[in-house]
C-alpha atoms as a PDB file:
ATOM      1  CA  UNK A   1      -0.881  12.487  -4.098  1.00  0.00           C
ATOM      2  CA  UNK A   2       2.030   9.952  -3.388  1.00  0.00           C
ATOM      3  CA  UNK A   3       2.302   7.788  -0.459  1.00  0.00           C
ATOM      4  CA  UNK A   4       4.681   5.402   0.670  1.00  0.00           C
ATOM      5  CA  UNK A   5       3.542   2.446   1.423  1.00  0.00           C
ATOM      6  CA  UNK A   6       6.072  -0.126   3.023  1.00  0.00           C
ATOM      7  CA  UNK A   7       6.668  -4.314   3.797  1.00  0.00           C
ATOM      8  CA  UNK A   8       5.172  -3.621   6.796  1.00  0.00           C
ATOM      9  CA  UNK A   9       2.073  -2.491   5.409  1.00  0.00           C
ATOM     10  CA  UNK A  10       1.942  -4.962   2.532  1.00  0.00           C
ATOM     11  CA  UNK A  11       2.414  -8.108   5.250  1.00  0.00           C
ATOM     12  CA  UNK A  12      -0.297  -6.825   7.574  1.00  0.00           C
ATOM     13  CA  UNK A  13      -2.818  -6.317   4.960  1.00  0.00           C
ATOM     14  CA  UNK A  14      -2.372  -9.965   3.554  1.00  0.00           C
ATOM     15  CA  UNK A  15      -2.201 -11.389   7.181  1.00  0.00           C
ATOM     16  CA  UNK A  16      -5.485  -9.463   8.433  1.00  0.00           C
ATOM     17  CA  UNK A  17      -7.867  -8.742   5.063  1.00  0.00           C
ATOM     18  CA  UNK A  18     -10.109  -6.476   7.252  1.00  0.00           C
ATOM     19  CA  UNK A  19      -7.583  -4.344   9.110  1.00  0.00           C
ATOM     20  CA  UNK A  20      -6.580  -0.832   8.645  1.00  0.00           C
ATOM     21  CA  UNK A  21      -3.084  -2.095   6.936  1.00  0.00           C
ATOM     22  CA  UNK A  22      -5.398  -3.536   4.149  1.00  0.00           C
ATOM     23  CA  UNK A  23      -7.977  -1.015   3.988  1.00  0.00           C
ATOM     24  CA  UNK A  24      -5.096   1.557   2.815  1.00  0.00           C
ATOM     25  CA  UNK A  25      -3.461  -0.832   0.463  1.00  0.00           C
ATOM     26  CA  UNK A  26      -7.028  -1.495  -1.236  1.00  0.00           C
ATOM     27  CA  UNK A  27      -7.420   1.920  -1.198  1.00  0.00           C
ATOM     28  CA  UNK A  28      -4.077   3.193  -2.429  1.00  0.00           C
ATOM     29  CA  UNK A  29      -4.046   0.019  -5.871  1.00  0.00           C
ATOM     30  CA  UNK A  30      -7.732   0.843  -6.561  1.00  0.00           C
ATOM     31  CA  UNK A  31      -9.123   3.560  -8.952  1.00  0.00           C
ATOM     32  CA  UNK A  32      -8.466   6.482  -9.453  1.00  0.00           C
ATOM     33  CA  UNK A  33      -5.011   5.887  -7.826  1.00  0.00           C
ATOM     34  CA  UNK A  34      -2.936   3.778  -9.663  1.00  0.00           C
ATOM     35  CA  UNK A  35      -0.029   1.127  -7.267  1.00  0.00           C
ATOM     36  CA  UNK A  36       3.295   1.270  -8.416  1.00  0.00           C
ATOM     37  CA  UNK A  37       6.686  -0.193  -7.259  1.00  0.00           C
ATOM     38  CA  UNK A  38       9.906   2.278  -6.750  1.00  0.00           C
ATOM     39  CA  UNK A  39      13.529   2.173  -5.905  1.00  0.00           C
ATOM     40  CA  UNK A  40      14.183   3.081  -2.497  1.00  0.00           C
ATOM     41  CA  UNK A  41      16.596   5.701  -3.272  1.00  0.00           C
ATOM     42  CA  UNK A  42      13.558   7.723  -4.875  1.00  0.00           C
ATOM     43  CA  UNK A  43      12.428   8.475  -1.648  1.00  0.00           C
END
């Protein structure tokens, strides 16, 4: 599965550790998924 996940995401979750922002970034960088950076015009 691929999902996108964007600044807005990525400053929320290291402004509020326990929101839902950094509950999906933990989620999406831990294992079995693996985080990776990409160019914009991938998407």
């Amino acid at each position: 599965m691929k999902c996108l996940l964007d600044t807005n995401i990525l400053v929320s979750a290291s402004l509020f550790p326990n929101s839902v922002p950094a509950q999906a970034y933990f989620k999406a960088v831990t294992s079995p998924n693996i985080g990776m950076v990409c160019d914009a015009d991938v998407w």
